[in-house]
C-alpha atoms as a PDB file:
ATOM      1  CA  UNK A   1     -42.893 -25.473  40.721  1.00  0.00           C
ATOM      2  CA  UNK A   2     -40.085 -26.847  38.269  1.00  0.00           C
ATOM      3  CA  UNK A   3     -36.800 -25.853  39.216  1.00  0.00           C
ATOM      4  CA  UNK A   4     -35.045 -24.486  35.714  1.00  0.00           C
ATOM      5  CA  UNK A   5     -32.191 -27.626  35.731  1.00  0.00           C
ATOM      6  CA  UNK A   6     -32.525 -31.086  36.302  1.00  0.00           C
ATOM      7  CA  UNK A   7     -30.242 -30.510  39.778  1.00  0.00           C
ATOM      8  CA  UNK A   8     -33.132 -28.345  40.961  1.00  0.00           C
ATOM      9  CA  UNK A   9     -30.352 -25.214  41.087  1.00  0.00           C
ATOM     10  CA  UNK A  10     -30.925 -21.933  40.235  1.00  0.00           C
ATOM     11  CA  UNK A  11     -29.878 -20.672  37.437  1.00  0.00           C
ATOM     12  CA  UNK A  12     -26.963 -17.996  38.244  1.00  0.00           C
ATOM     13  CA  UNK A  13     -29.095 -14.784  37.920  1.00  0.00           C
ATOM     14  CA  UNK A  14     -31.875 -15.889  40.545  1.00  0.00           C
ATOM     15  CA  UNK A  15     -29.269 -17.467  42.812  1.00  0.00           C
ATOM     16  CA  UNK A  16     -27.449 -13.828  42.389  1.00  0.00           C
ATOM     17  CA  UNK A  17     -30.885 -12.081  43.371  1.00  0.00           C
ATOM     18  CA  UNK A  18     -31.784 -14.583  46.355  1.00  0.00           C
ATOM     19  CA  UNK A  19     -35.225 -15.436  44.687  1.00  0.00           C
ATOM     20  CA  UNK A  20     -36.548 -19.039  43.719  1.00  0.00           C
ATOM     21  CA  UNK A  21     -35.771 -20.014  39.801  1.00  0.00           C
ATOM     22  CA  UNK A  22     -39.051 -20.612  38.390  1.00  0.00           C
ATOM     23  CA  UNK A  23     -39.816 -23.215  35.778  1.00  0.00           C
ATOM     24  CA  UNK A  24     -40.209 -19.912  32.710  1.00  0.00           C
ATOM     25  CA  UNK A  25     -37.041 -18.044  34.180  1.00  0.00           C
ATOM     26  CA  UNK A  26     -36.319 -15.883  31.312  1.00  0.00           C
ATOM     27  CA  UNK A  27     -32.350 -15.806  32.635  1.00  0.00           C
ATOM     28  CA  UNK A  28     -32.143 -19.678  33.019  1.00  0.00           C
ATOM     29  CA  UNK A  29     -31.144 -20.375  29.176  1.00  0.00           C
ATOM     30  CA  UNK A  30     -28.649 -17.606  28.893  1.00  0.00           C
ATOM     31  CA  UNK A  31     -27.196 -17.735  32.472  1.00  0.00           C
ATOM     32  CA  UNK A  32     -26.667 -21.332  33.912  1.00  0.00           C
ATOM     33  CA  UNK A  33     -25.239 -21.721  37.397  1.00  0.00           C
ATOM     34  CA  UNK A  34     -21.506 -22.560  36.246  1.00  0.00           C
ATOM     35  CA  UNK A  35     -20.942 -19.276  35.592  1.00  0.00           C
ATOM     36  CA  UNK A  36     -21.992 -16.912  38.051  1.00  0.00           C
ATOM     37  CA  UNK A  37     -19.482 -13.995  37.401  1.00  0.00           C
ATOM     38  CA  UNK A  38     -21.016 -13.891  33.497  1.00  0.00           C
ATOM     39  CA  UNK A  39     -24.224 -12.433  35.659  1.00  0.00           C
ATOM     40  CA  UNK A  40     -22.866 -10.310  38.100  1.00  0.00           C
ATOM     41  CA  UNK A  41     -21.416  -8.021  35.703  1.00  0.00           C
ATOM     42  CA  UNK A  42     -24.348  -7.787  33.763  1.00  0.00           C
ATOM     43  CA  UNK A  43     -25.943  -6.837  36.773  1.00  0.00           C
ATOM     44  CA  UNK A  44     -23.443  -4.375  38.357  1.00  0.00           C
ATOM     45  CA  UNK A  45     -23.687  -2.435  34.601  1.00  0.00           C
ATOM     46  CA  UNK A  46     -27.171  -2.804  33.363  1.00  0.00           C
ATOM     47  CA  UNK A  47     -29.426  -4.496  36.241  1.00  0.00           C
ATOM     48  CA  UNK A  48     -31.425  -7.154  36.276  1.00  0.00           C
ATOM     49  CA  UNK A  49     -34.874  -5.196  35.384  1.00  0.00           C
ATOM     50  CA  UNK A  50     -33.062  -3.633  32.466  1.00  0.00           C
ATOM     51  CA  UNK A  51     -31.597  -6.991  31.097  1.00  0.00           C
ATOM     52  CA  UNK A  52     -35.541  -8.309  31.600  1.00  0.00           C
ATOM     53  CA  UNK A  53     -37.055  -5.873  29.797  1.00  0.00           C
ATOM     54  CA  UNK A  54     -34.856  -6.072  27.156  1.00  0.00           C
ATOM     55  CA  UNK A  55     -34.719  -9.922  26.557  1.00  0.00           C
ATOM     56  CA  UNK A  56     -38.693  -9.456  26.790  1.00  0.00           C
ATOM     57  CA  UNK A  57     -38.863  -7.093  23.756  1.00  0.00           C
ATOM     58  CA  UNK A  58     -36.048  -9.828  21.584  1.00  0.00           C
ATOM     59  CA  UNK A  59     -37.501 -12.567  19.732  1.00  0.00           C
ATOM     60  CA  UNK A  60     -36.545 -15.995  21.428  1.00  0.00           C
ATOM     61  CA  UNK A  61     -33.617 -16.728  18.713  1.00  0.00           C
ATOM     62  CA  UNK A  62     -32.603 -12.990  18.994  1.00  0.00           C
ATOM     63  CA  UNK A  63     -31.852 -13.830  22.613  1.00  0.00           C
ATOM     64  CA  UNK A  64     -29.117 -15.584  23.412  1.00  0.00           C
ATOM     65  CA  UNK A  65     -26.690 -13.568  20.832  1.00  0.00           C
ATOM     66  CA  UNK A  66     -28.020 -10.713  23.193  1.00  0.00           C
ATOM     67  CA  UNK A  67     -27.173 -11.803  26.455  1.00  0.00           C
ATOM     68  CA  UNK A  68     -23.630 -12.784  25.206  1.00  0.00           C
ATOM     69  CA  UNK A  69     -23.220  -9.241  23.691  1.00  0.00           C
ATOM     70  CA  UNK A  70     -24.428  -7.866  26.992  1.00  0.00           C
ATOM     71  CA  UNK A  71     -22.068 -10.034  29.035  1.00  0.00           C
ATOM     72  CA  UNK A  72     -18.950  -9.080  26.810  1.00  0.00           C
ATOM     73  CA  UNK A  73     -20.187  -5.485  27.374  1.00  0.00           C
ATOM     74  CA  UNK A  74     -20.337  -5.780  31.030  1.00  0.00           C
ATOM     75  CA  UNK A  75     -16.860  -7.753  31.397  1.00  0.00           C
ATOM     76  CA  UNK A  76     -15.274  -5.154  29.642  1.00  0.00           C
ATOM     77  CA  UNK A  77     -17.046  -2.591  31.550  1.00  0.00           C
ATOM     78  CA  UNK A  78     -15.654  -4.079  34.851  1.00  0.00           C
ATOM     79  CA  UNK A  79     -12.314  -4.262  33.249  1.00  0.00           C
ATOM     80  CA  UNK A  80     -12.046  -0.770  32.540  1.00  0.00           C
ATOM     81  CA  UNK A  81     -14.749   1.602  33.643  1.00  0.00           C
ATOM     82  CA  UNK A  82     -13.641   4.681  31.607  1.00  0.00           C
ATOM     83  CA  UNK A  83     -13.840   2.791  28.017  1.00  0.00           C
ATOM     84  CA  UNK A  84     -15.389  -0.405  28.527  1.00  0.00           C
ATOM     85  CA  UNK A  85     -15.727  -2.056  24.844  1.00  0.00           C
ATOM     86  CA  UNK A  86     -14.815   1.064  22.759  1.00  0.00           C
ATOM     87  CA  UNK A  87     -11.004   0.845  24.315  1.00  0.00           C
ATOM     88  CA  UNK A  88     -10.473  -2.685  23.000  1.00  0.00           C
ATOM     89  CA  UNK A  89     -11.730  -1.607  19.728  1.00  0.00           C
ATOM     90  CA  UNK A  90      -9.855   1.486  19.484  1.00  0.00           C
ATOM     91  CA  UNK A  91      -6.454  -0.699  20.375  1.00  0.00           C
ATOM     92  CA  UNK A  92      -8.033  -2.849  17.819  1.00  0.00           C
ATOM     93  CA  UNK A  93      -8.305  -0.707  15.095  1.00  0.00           C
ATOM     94  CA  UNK A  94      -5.164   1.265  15.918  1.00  0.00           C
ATOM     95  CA  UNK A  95      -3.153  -2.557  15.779  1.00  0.00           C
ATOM     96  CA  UNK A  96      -5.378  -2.855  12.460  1.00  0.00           C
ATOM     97  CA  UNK A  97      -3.652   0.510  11.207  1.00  0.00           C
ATOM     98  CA  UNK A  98      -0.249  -0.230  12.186  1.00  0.00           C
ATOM     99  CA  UNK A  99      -0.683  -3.985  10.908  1.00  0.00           C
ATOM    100  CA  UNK A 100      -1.504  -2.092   7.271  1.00  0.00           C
ATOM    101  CA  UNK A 101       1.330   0.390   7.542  1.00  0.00           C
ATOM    102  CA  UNK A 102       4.015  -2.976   7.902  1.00  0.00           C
ATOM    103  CA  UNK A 103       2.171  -4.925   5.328  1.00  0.00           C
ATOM    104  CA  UNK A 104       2.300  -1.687   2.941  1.00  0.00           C
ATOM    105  CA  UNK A 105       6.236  -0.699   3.802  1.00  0.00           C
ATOM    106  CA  UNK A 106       6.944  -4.406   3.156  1.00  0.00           C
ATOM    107  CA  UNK A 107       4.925  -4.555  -0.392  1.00  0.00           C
ATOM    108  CA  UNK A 108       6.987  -1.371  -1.174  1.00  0.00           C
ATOM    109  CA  UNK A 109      10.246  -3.029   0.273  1.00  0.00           C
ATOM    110  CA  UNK A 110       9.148  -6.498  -2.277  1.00  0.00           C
ATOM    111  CA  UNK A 111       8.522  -4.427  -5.315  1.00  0.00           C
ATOM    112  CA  UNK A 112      11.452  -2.051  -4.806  1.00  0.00           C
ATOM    113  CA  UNK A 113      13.548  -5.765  -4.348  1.00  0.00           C
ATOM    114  CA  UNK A 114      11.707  -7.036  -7.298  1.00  0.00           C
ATOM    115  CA  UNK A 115      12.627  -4.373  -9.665  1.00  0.00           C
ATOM    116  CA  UNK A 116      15.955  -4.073  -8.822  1.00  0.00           C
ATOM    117  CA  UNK A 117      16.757  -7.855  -8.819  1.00  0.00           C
ATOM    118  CA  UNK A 118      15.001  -8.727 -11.937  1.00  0.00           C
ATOM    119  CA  UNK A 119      16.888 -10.890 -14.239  1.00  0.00           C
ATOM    120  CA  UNK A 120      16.420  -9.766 -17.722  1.00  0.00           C
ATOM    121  CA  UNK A 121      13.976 -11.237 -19.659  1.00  0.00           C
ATOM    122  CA  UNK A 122      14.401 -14.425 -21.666  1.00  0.00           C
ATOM    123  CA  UNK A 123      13.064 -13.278 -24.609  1.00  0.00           C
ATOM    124  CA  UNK A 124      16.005 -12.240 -27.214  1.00  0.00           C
ATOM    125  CA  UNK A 125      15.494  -8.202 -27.393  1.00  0.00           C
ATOM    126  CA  UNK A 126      14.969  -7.241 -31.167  1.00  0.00           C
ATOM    127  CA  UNK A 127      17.577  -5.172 -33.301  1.00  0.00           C
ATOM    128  CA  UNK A 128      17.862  -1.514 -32.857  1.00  0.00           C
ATOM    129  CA  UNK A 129      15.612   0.368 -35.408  1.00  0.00           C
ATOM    130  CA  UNK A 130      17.118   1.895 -38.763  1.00  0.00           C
ATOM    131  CA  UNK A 131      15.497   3.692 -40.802  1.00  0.00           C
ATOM    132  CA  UNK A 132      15.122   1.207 -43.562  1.00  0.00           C
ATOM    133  CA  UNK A 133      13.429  -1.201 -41.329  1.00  0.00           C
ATOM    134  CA  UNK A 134      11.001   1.302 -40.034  1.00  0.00           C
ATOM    135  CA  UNK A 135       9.975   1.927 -43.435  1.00  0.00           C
ATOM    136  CA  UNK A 136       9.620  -2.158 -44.223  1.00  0.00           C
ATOM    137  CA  UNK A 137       7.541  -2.186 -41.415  1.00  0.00           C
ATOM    138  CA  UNK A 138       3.601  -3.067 -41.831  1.00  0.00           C
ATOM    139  CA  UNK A 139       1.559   0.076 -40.490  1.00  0.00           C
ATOM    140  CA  UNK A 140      -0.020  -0.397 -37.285  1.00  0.00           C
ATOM    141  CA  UNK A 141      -3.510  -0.974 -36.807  1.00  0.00           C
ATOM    142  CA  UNK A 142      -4.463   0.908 -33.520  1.00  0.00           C
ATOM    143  CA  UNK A 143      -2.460   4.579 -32.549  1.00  0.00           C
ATOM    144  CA  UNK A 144      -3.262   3.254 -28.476  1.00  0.00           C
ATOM    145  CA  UNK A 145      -1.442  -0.921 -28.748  1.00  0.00           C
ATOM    146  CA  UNK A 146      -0.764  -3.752 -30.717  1.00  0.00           C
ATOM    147  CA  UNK A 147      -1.656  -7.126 -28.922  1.00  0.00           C
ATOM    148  CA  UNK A 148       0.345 -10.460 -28.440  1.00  0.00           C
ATOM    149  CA  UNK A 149      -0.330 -13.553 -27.544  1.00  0.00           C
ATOM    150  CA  UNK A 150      -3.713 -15.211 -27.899  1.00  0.00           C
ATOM    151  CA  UNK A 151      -7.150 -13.609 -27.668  1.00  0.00           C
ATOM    152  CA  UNK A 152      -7.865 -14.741 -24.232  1.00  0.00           C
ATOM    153  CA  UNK A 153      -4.456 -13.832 -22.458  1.00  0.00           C
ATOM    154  CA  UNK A 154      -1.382 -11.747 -23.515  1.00  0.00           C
ATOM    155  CA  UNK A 155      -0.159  -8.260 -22.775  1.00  0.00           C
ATOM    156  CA  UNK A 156      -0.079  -4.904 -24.635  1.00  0.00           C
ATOM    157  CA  UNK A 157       3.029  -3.008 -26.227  1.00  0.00           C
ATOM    158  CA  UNK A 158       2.381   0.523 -26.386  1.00  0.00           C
ATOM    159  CA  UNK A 159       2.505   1.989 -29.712  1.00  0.00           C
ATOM    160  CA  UNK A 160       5.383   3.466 -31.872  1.00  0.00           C
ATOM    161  CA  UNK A 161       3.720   6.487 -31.500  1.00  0.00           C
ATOM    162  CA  UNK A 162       4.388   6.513 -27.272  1.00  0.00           C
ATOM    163  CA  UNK A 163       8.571   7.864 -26.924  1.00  0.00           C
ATOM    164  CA  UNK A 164      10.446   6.013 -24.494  1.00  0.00           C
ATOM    165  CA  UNK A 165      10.800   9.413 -22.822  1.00  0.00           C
ATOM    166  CA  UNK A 166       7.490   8.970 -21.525  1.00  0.00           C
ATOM    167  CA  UNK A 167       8.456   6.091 -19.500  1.00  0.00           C
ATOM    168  CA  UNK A 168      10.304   5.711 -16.140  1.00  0.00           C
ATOM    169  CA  UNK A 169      12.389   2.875 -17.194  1.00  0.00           C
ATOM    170  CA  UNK A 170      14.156   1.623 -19.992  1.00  0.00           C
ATOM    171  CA  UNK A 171      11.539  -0.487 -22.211  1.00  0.00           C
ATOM    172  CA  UNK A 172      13.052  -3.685 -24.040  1.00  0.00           C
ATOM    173  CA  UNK A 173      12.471  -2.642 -27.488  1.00  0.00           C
ATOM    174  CA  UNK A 174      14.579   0.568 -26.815  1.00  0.00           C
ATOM    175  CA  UNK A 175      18.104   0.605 -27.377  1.00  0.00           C
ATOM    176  CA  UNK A 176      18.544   3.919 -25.805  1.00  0.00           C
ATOM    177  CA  UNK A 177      17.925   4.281 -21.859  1.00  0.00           C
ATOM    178  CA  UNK A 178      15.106   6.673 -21.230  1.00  0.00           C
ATOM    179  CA  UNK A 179      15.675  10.044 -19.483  1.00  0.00           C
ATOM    180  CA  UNK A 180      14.528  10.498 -15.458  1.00  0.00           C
ATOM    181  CA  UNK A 181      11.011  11.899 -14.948  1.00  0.00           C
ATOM    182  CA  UNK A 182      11.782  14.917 -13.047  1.00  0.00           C
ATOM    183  CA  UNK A 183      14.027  15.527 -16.597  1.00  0.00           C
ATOM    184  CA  UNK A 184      17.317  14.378 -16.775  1.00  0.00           C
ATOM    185  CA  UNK A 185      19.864  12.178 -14.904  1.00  0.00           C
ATOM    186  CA  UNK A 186      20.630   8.826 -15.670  1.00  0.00           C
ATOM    187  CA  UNK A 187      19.182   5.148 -15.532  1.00  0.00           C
ATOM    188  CA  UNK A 188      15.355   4.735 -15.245  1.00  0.00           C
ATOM    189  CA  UNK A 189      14.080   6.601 -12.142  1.00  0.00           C
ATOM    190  CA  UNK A 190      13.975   3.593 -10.363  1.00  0.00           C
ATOM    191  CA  UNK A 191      15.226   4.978  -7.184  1.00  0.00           C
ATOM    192  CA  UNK A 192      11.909   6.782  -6.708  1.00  0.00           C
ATOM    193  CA  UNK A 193      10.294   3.412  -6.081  1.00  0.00           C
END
């Protein structure tokens, strides 16, 4: 009878048990003899006929991933007997939470920054209106926007028909600032952000 490594050593399950490591062992792949703690625990929570049975009903490659699942189960058991796994992953998820919170304050904090630190744009703002050069003006094609740029990429401009009072913010082809949401007050809103 083959011992299950070439030192003829048990692996650390039948050296934990006191029995001889036969050559089939089903714990010799998945608990070698350098780590004899990685056993115990599994033992001390689940048992050693429990483990057997269950790596008996696994397929062979289903194995392994098993045992280490069992082993991080058992660890965490020992570690702290009234949650075991489920209190890491409910510090986990509430670090996840808090983690979001921070990232979504300092989104909020970049935008607000981004808003109110925006340069002007470069592009030369157009004349204010007058009624002579709204009626020289060609009628527009589509009541929702009128396109720019080429047919791949550009961005919309809402139509003449759309007030400026429907907008937070001052828009660049408005000469006159818009007024607040909430109706009236001055400037664009923008302290809402």
């Amino acid at each position: 009878m083959a011992s299950s490594s070439s030192y003829n050593s048990p692996c650390a399950a039948c050296k934990f048990l006191r029995r001889k490591c036969l050559s089939g062992c089903i714990f010799a792949p998945y608990f070698p003899p350098e780590e004899p703690q990685k056993f115990a625990n599994v033992h001390k929570i689940f048992g050693a006929s429990n483990v057997t049975k269950l790596l008996n009903e696994l397929l062979p490659h289903q194995r392994e991933d098993a045992v280490n699942s069992l082993a991080y189960e058992a660890e965490a058991r020992v570690r702290d007997p009234v949650y075991g796994c489920v209190g890491a992953i409910s510090f986990l998820q509430r670090q996840v939470q808090r983690l979001q919170k921070e990232l979504d304050s300092a989104n909020a904090d970049l935008l607000r920054y981004a808003y109110n630190d925006m340069p002007p744009p470069s592009l030369s703002v157009p004349p204010p209106m007058t009624p002579t050069t709204i009626q020289q003006m060609p009628p527009q094609r589509s009541l929702i926007s009128a396109r720019f740029g080429n047919e791949a990429s550009g961005f919309y401009r809402p139509s003449p028909t759309i007030t400026h009072n429907s907008y937070p913010y001052s828009l660049p082809w408005t000469d006159t600032p818009p007024e607040d949401i909430d109706g009236g007050g001055e400037g664009g809103g923008n302290n809402n952000l």
